[in-house]
Every structure is written in structure tokens, then in C-alpha cells.
N, C-alpha and C. Protein backbone atom coordinates (compact mmCIF):
# COMPACT_ATOMS: atom_id res chain seq x y z
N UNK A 1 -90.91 102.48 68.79
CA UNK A 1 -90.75 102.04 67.43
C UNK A 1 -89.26 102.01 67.12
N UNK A 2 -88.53 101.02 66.83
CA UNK A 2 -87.68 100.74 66.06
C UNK A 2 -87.19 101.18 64.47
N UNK A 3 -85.89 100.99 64.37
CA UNK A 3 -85.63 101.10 62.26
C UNK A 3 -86.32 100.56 62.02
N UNK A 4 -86.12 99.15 62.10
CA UNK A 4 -86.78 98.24 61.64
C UNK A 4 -87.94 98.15 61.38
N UNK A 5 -89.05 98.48 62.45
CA UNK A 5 -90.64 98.55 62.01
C UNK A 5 -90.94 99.90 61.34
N UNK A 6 -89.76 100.99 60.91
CA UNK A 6 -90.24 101.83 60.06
C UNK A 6 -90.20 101.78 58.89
N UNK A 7 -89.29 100.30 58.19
CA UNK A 7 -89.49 100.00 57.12
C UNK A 7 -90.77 99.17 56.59
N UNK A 8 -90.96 99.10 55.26
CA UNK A 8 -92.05 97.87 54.79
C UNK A 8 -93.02 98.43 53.92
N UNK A 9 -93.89 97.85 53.59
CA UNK A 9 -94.70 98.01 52.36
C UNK A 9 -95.51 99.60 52.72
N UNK A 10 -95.66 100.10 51.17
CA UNK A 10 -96.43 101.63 51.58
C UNK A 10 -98.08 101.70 51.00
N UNK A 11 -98.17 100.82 52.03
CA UNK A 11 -100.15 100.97 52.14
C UNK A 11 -100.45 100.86 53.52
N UNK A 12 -101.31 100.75 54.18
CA UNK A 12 -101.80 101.27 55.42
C UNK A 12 -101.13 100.29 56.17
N UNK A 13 -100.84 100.96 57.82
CA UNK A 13 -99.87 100.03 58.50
C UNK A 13 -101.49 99.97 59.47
N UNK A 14 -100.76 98.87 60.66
CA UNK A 14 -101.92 98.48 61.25
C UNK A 14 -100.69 98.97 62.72
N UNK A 15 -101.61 99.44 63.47
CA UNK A 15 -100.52 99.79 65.08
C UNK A 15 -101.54 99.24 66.29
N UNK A 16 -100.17 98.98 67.56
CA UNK A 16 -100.82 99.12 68.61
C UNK A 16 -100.50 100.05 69.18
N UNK A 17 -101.08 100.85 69.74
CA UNK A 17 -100.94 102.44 70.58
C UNK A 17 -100.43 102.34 71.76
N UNK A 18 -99.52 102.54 72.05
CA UNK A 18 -98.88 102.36 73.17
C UNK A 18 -98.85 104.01 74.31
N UNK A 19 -98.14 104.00 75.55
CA UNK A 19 -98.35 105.23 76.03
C UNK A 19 -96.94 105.76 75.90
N UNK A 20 -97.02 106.90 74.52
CA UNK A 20 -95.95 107.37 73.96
C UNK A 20 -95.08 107.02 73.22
N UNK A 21 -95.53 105.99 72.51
CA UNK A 21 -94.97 105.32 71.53
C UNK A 21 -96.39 104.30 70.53
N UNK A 22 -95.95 103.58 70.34
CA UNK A 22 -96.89 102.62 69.42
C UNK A 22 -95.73 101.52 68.76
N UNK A 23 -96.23 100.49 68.35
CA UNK A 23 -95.94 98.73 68.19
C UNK A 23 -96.82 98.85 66.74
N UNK A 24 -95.49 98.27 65.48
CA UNK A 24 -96.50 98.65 64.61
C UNK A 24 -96.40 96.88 64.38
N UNK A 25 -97.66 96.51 64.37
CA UNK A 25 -98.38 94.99 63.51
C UNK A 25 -98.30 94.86 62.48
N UNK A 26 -99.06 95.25 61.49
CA UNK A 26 -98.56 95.06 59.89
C UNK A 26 -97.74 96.43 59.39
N UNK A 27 -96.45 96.16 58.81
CA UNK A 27 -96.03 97.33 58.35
C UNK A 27 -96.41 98.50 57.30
N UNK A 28 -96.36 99.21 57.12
CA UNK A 28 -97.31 100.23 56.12
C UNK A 28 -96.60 101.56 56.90
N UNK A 29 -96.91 102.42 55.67
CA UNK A 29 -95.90 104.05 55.47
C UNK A 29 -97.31 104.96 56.24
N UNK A 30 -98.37 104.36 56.70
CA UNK A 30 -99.65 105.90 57.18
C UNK A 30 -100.44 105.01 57.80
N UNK A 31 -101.32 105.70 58.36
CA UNK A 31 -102.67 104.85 59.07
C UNK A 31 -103.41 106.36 58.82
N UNK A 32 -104.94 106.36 58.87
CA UNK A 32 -105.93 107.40 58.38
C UNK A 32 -106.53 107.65 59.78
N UNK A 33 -106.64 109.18 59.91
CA UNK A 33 -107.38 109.48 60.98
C UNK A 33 -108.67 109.40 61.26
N UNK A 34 -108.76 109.32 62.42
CA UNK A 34 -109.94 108.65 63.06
C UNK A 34 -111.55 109.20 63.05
N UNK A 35 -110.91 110.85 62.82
CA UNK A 35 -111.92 112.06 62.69
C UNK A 35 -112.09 112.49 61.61
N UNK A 36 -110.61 112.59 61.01
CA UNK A 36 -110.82 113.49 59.04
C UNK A 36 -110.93 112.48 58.08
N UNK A 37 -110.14 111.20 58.54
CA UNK A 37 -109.76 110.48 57.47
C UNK A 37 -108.65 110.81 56.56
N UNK A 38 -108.14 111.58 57.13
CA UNK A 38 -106.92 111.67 56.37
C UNK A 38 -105.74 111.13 56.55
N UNK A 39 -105.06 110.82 55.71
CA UNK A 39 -103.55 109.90 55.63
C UNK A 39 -102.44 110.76 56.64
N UNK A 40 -101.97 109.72 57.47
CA UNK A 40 -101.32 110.13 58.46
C UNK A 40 -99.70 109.31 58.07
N UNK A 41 -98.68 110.07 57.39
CA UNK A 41 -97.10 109.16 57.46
C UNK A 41 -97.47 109.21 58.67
N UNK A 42 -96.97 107.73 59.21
CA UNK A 42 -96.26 107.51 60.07
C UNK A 42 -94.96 108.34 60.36
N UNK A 43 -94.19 108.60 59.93
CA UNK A 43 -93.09 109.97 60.58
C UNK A 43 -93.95 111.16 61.02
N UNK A 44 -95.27 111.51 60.93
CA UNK A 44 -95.94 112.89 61.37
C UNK A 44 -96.73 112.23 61.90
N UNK A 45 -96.67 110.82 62.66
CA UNK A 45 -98.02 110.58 63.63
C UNK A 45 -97.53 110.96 65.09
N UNK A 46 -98.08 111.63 66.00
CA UNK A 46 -98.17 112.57 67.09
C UNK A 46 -99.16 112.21 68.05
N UNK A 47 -100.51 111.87 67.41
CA UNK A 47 -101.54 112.05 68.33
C UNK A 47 -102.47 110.98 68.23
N UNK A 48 -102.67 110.00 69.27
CA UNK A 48 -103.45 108.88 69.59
C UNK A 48 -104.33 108.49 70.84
N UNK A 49 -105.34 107.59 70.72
CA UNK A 49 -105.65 107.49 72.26
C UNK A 49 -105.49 105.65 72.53
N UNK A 50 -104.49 105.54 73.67
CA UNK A 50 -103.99 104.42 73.89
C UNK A 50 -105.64 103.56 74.06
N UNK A 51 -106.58 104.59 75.03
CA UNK A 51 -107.89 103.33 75.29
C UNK A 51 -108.60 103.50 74.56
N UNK A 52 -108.89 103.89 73.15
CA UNK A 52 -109.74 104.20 72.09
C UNK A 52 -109.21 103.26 70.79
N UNK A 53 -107.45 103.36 71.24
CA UNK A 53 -106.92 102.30 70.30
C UNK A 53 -106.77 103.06 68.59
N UNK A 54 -106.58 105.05 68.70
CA UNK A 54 -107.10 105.24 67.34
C UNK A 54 -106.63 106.66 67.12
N UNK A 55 -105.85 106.52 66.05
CA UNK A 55 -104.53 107.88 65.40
C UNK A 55 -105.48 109.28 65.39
N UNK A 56 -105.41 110.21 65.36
CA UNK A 56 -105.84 111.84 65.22
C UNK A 56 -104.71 112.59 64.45
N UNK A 57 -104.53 112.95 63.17
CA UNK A 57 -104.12 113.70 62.47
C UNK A 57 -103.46 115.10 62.73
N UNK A 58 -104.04 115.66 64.38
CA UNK A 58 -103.81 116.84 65.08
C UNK A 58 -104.19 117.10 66.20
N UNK A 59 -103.82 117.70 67.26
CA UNK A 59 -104.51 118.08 68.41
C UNK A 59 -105.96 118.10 68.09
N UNK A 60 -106.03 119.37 67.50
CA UNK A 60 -107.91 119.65 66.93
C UNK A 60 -108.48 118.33 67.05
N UNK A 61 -108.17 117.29 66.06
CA UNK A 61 -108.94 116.13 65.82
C UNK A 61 -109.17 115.63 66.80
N UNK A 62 -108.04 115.56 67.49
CA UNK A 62 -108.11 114.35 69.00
C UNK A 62 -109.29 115.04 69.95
N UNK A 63 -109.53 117.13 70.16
CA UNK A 63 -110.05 117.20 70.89
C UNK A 63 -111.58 117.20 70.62
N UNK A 64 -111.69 116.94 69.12
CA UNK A 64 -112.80 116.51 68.22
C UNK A 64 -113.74 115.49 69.02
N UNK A 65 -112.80 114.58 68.76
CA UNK A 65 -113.38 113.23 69.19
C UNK A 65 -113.53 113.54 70.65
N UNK A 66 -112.97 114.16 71.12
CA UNK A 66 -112.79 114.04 73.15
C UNK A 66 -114.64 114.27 73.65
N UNK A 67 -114.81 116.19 72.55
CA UNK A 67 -116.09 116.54 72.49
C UNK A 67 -117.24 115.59 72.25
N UNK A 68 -116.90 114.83 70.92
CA UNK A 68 -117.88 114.06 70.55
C UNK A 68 -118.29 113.36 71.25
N UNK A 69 -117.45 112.54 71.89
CA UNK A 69 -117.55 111.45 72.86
C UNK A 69 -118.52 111.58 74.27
N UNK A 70 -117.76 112.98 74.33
CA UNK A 70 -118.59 113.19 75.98
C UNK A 70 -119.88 113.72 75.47
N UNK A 71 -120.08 114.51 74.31
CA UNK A 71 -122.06 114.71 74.03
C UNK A 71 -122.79 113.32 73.36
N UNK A 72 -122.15 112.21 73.43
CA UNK A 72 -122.55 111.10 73.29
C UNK A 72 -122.70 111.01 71.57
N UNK A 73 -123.03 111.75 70.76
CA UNK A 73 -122.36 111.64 69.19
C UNK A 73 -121.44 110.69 68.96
């Protein structure tokens, strides 16, 4: 991520997840997690899954979903 794509309108950004970074598509100040739903700034986003394509709010969340996934939930 660039200055540049950290500026722009402050409603939900749209990203592509990259490995260790991310490409943001429409600009926006948060994207909502995938598990809580909660508003994620973009300056405190940390945790994603590049082949799921989808932000986690925290470790916990991400290993949320990891669980969910593998008991088929």
C-alpha cells in the first residue's frame, strides 16, 4: 500500500489481499470483519486470508474462522 491509496473517502474501502500487504480498489478509511463485523481502520488492519479473500479484526477472529471452516460450519 502506498500514500496515496491511504487517502480517500471514509466509508468502506474495498481491498485485494495480497501476501503481506493488500491493493486497495475502492478507497475507504475500514473494511468490517469477516467474523465480528466489526470496523476495521485500515491503519489497524493486520490480519487477512489471501485465499478466502477476507479481513479478521484479530488473531482470535482469523483462528475463528480457521476452526469454523475445518468443522464445516
Amino acid at each position: 500500500m502506498n500514500k496515496l491509496e491511504r487517502t480517500g473517502r471514509e466509508g468502506e474501502a474495498q481491498l485485494r489481499y495480497l501476501d503481506g500487504d493488500y491493493q486497495v480498489i475502492v478507497p475507504g478509511s475500514f473494511v468490517y470483519c469477516t467474523v465480528t463485523g466489526a470496523k476495521i481502520p485500515l491503519s489497524q488492519l493486520r490480519y487477512w486470508s489471501v485465499d478466502r479473500q477476507e479481513p479478521y479484526v484479530d488473531a482470535k477472529a482469523s483462528l475463528e474462522r480457521e476452526k469454523a471452516l475445518a468443522s464445516g460450519t
